[in-house]
Every structure is written in structure tokens, then in C-alpha cells.
N, C-alpha and C. Protein backbone atom coordinates (compact mmCIF):
# COMPACT_ATOMS: atom_id res chain seq x y z
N UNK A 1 -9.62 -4.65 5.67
CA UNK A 1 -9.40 -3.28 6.09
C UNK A 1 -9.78 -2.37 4.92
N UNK A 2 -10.39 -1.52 5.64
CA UNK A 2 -10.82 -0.61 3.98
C UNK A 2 -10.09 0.62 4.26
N UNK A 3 -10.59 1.73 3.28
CA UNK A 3 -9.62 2.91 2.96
C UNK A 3 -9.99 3.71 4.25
N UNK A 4 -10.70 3.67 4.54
CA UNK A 4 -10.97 4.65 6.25
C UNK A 4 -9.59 4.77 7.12
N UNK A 5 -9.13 3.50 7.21
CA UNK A 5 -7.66 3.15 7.88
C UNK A 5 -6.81 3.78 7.52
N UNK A 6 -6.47 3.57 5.89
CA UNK A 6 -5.03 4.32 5.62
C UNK A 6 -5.31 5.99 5.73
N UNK A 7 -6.44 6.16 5.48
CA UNK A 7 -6.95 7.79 5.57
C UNK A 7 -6.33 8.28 7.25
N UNK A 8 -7.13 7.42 8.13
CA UNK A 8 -7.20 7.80 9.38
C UNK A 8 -5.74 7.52 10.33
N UNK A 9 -4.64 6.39 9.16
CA UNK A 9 -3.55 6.00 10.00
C UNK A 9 -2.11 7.27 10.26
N UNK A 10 -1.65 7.10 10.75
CA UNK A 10 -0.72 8.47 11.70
C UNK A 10 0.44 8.64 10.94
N UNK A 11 0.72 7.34 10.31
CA UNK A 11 2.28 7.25 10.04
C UNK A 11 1.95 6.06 8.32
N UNK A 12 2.19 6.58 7.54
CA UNK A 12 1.64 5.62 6.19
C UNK A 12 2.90 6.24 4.94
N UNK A 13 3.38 5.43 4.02
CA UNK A 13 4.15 5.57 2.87
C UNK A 13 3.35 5.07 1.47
N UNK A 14 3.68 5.80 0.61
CA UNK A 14 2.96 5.88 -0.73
C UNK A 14 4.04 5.81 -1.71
N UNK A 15 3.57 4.75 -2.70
CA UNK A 15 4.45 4.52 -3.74
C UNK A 15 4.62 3.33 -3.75
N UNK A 16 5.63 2.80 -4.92
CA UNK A 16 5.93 1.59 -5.06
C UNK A 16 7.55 1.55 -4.17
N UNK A 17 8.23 2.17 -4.71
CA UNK A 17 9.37 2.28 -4.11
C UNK A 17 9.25 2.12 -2.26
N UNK A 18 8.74 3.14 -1.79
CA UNK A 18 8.49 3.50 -0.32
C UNK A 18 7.70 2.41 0.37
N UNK A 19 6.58 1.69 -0.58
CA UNK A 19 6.21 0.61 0.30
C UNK A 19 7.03 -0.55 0.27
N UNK A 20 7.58 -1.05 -1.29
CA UNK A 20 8.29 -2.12 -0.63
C UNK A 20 9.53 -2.42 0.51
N UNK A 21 10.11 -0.48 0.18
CA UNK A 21 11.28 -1.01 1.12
C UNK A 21 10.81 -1.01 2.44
N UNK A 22 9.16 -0.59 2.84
CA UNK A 22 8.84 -0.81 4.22
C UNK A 22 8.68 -2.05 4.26
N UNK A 23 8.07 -2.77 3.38
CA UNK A 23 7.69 -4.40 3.65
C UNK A 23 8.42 -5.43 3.81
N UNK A 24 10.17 -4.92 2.67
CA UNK A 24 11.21 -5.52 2.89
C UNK A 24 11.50 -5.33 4.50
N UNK A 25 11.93 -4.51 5.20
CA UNK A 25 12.19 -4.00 6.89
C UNK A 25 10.70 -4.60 7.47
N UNK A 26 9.87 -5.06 6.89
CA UNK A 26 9.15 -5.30 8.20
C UNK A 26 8.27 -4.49 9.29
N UNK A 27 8.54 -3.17 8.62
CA UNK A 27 7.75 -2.11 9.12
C UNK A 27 6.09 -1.78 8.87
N UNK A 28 5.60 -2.71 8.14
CA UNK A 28 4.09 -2.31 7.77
C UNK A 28 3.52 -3.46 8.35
N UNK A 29 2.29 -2.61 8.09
CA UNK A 29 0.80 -3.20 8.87
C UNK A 29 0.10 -3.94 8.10
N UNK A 30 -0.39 -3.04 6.91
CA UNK A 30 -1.29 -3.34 6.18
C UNK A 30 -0.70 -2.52 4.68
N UNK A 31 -1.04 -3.43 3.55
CA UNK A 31 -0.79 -2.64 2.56
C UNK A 31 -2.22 -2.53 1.53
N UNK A 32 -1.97 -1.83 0.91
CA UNK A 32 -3.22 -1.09 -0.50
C UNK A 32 -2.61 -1.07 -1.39
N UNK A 33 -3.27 -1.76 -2.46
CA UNK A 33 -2.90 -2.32 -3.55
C UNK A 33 -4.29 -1.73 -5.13
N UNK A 34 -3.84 -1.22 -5.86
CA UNK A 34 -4.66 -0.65 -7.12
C UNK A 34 -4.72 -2.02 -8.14
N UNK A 35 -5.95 -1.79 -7.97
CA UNK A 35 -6.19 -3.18 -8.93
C UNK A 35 -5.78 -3.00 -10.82
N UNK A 36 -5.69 -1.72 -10.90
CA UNK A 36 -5.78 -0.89 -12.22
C UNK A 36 -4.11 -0.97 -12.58
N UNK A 37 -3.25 -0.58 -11.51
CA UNK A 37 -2.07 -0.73 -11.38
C UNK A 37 -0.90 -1.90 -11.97
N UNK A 38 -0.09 -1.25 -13.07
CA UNK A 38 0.50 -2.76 -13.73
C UNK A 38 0.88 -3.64 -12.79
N UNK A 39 1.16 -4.99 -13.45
CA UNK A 39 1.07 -6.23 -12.58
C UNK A 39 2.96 -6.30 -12.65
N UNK A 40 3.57 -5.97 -13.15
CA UNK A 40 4.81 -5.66 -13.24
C UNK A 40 5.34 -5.05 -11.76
N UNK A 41 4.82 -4.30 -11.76
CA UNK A 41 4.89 -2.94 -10.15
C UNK A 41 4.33 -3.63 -9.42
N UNK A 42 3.40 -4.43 -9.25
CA UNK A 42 2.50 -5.01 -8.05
C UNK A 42 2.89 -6.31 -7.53
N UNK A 43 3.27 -7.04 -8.54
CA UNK A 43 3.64 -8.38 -8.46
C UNK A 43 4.49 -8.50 -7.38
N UNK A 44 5.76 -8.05 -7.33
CA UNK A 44 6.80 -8.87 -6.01
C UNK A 44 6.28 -7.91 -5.23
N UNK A 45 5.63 -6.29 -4.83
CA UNK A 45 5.29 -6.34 -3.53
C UNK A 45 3.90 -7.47 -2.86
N UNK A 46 3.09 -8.04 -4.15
CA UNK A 46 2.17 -9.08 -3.09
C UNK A 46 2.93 -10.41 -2.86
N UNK A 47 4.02 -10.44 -3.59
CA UNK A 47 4.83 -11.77 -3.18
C UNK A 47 5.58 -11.87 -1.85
N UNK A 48 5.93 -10.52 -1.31
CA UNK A 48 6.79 -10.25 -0.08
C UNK A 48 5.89 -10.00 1.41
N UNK A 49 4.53 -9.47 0.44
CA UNK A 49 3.52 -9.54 1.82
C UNK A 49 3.18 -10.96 1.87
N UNK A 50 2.64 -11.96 0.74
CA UNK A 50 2.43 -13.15 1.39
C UNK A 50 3.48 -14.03 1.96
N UNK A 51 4.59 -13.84 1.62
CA UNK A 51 6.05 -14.47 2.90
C UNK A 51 5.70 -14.28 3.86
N UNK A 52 5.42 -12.54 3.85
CA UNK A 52 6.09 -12.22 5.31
C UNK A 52 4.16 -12.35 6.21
N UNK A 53 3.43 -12.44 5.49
CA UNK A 53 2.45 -12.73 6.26
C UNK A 53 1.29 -11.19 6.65
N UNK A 54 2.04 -10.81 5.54
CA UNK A 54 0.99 -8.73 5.62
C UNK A 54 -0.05 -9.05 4.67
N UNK A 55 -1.23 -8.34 5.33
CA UNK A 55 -2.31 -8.26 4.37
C UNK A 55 -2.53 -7.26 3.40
N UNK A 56 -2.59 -7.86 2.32
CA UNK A 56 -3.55 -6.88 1.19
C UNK A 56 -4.67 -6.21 0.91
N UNK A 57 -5.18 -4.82 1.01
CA UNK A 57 -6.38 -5.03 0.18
C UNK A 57 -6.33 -4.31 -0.84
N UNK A 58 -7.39 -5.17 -2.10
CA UNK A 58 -7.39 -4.75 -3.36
C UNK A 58 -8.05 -3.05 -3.40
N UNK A 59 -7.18 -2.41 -4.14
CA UNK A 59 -8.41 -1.25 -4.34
C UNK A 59 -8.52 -1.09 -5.55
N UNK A 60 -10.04 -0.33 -6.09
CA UNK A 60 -10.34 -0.45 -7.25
C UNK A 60 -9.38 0.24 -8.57
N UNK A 61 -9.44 1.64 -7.69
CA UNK A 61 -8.36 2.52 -9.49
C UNK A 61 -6.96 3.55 -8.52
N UNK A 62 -6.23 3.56 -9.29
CA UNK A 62 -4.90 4.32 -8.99
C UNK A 62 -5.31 5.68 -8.40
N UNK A 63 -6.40 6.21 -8.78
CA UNK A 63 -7.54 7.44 -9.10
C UNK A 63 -7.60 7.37 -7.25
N UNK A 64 -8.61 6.49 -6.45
CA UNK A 64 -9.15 6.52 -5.78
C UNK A 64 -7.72 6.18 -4.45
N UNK A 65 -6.97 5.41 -4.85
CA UNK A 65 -5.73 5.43 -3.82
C UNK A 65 -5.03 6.65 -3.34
N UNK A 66 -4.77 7.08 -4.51
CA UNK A 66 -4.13 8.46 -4.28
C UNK A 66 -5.06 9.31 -3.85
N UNK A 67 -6.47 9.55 -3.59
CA UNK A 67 -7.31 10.05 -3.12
C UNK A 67 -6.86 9.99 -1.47
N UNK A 68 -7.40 8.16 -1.25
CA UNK A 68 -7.04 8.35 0.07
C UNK A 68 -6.04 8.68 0.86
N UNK A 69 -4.78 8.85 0.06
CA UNK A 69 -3.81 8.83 0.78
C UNK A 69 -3.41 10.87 0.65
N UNK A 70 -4.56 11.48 0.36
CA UNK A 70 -4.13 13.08 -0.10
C UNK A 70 -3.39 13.47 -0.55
N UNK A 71 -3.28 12.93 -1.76
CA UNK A 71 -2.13 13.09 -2.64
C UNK A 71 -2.88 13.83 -4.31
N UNK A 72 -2.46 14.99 -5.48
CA UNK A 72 -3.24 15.07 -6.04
C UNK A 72 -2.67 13.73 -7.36
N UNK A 73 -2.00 12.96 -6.85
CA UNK A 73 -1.45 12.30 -8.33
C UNK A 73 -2.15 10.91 -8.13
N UNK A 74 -2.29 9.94 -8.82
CA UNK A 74 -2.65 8.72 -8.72
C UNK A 74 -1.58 7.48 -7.62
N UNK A 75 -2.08 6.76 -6.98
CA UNK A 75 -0.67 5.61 -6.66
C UNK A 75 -1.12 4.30 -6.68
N UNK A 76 -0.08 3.66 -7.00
CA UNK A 76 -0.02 2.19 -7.62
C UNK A 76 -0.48 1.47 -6.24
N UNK A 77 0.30 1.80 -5.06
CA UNK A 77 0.11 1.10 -3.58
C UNK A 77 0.86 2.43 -2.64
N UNK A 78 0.17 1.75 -1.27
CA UNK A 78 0.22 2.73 -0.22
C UNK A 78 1.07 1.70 0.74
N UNK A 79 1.05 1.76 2.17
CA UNK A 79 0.85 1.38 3.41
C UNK A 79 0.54 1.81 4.99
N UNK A 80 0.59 1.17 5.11
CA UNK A 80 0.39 1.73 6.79
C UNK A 80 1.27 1.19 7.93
N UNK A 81 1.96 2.06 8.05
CA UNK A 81 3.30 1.40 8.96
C UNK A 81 2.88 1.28 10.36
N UNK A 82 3.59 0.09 10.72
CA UNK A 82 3.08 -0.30 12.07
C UNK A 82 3.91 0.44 13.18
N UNK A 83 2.69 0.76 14.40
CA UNK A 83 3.33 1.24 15.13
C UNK A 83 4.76 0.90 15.91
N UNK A 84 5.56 2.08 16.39
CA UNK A 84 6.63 1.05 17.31
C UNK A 84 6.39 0.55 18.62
């Protein structure tokens, strides 16, 4: 899934905080992940998507996430919450 999605998705959370507690609940689709982004911050949310079976994709810089998600600050990870 590339960045077109989270751009184009209806309902999406940004941050570290905001995505994991969606991933913990089970509420996401798909998550976005900054490759630039410490591995400290990143680490247990790709550990909780591969449990629970959510996909990742890598993105290149903190720069370009926060882009897609229209934000003017940088972000570590996004998501895209699944519909109800």
C-alpha cells in the first residue's frame, strides 16, 4: 500500500501514541512506518502489527510521512483505521 491511501483514507491517526493504541484495539487497517524514525518508537508498534497480523509499509523520512498525512511537523508512524 503506498502513501496515496493514507492521503486518500477518511478516518486515519498520526503519532506514535495514537497508532499504537489503535493497533492495541484492533482498529487499524494498515499502518506507515518512517524508516528514519528511532527504532526505540518503532519497534513494539511492528511487533503488535506482526501478532495481530496488520501490514506495514516502510516509508522513507519522518519529512515525507507527515507530509502525507497534512500535518506541518514530521511523524514517526501514521494509520489508517478500518472501517466499521
Amino acid at each position: 500500500m503506498d502513501l496515496e491511501r493514507l492521503k486518500q483514507a477518511r478516518r486515519t491517526v498520526t503519532g506514535m501514541k495514537q497508532t499504537q493504541k489503535a493497533v492495541e484495539n484492533g482498529k487499524v487497517e494498515h499502518v506507515f512506518i518512517a524508516r528514519n524514525a528511532d527504532e526505540r518508537v518503532t519497534r513494539p508498534v511492528l511487533e503488535i502489527c506482526a501478532q495481530k497480523g496488520i501490514p506495514v509499509t516502510m516509508v522513507e523520512t519522518m519529512a515525507e510521512l507527515g507530509k502525507a498525512c497534512c500535518i506541518k511537523v514530521q511523524a514517526a508512524m501514521a494509520a489508517v483505521l478500518a472501517e466499521d
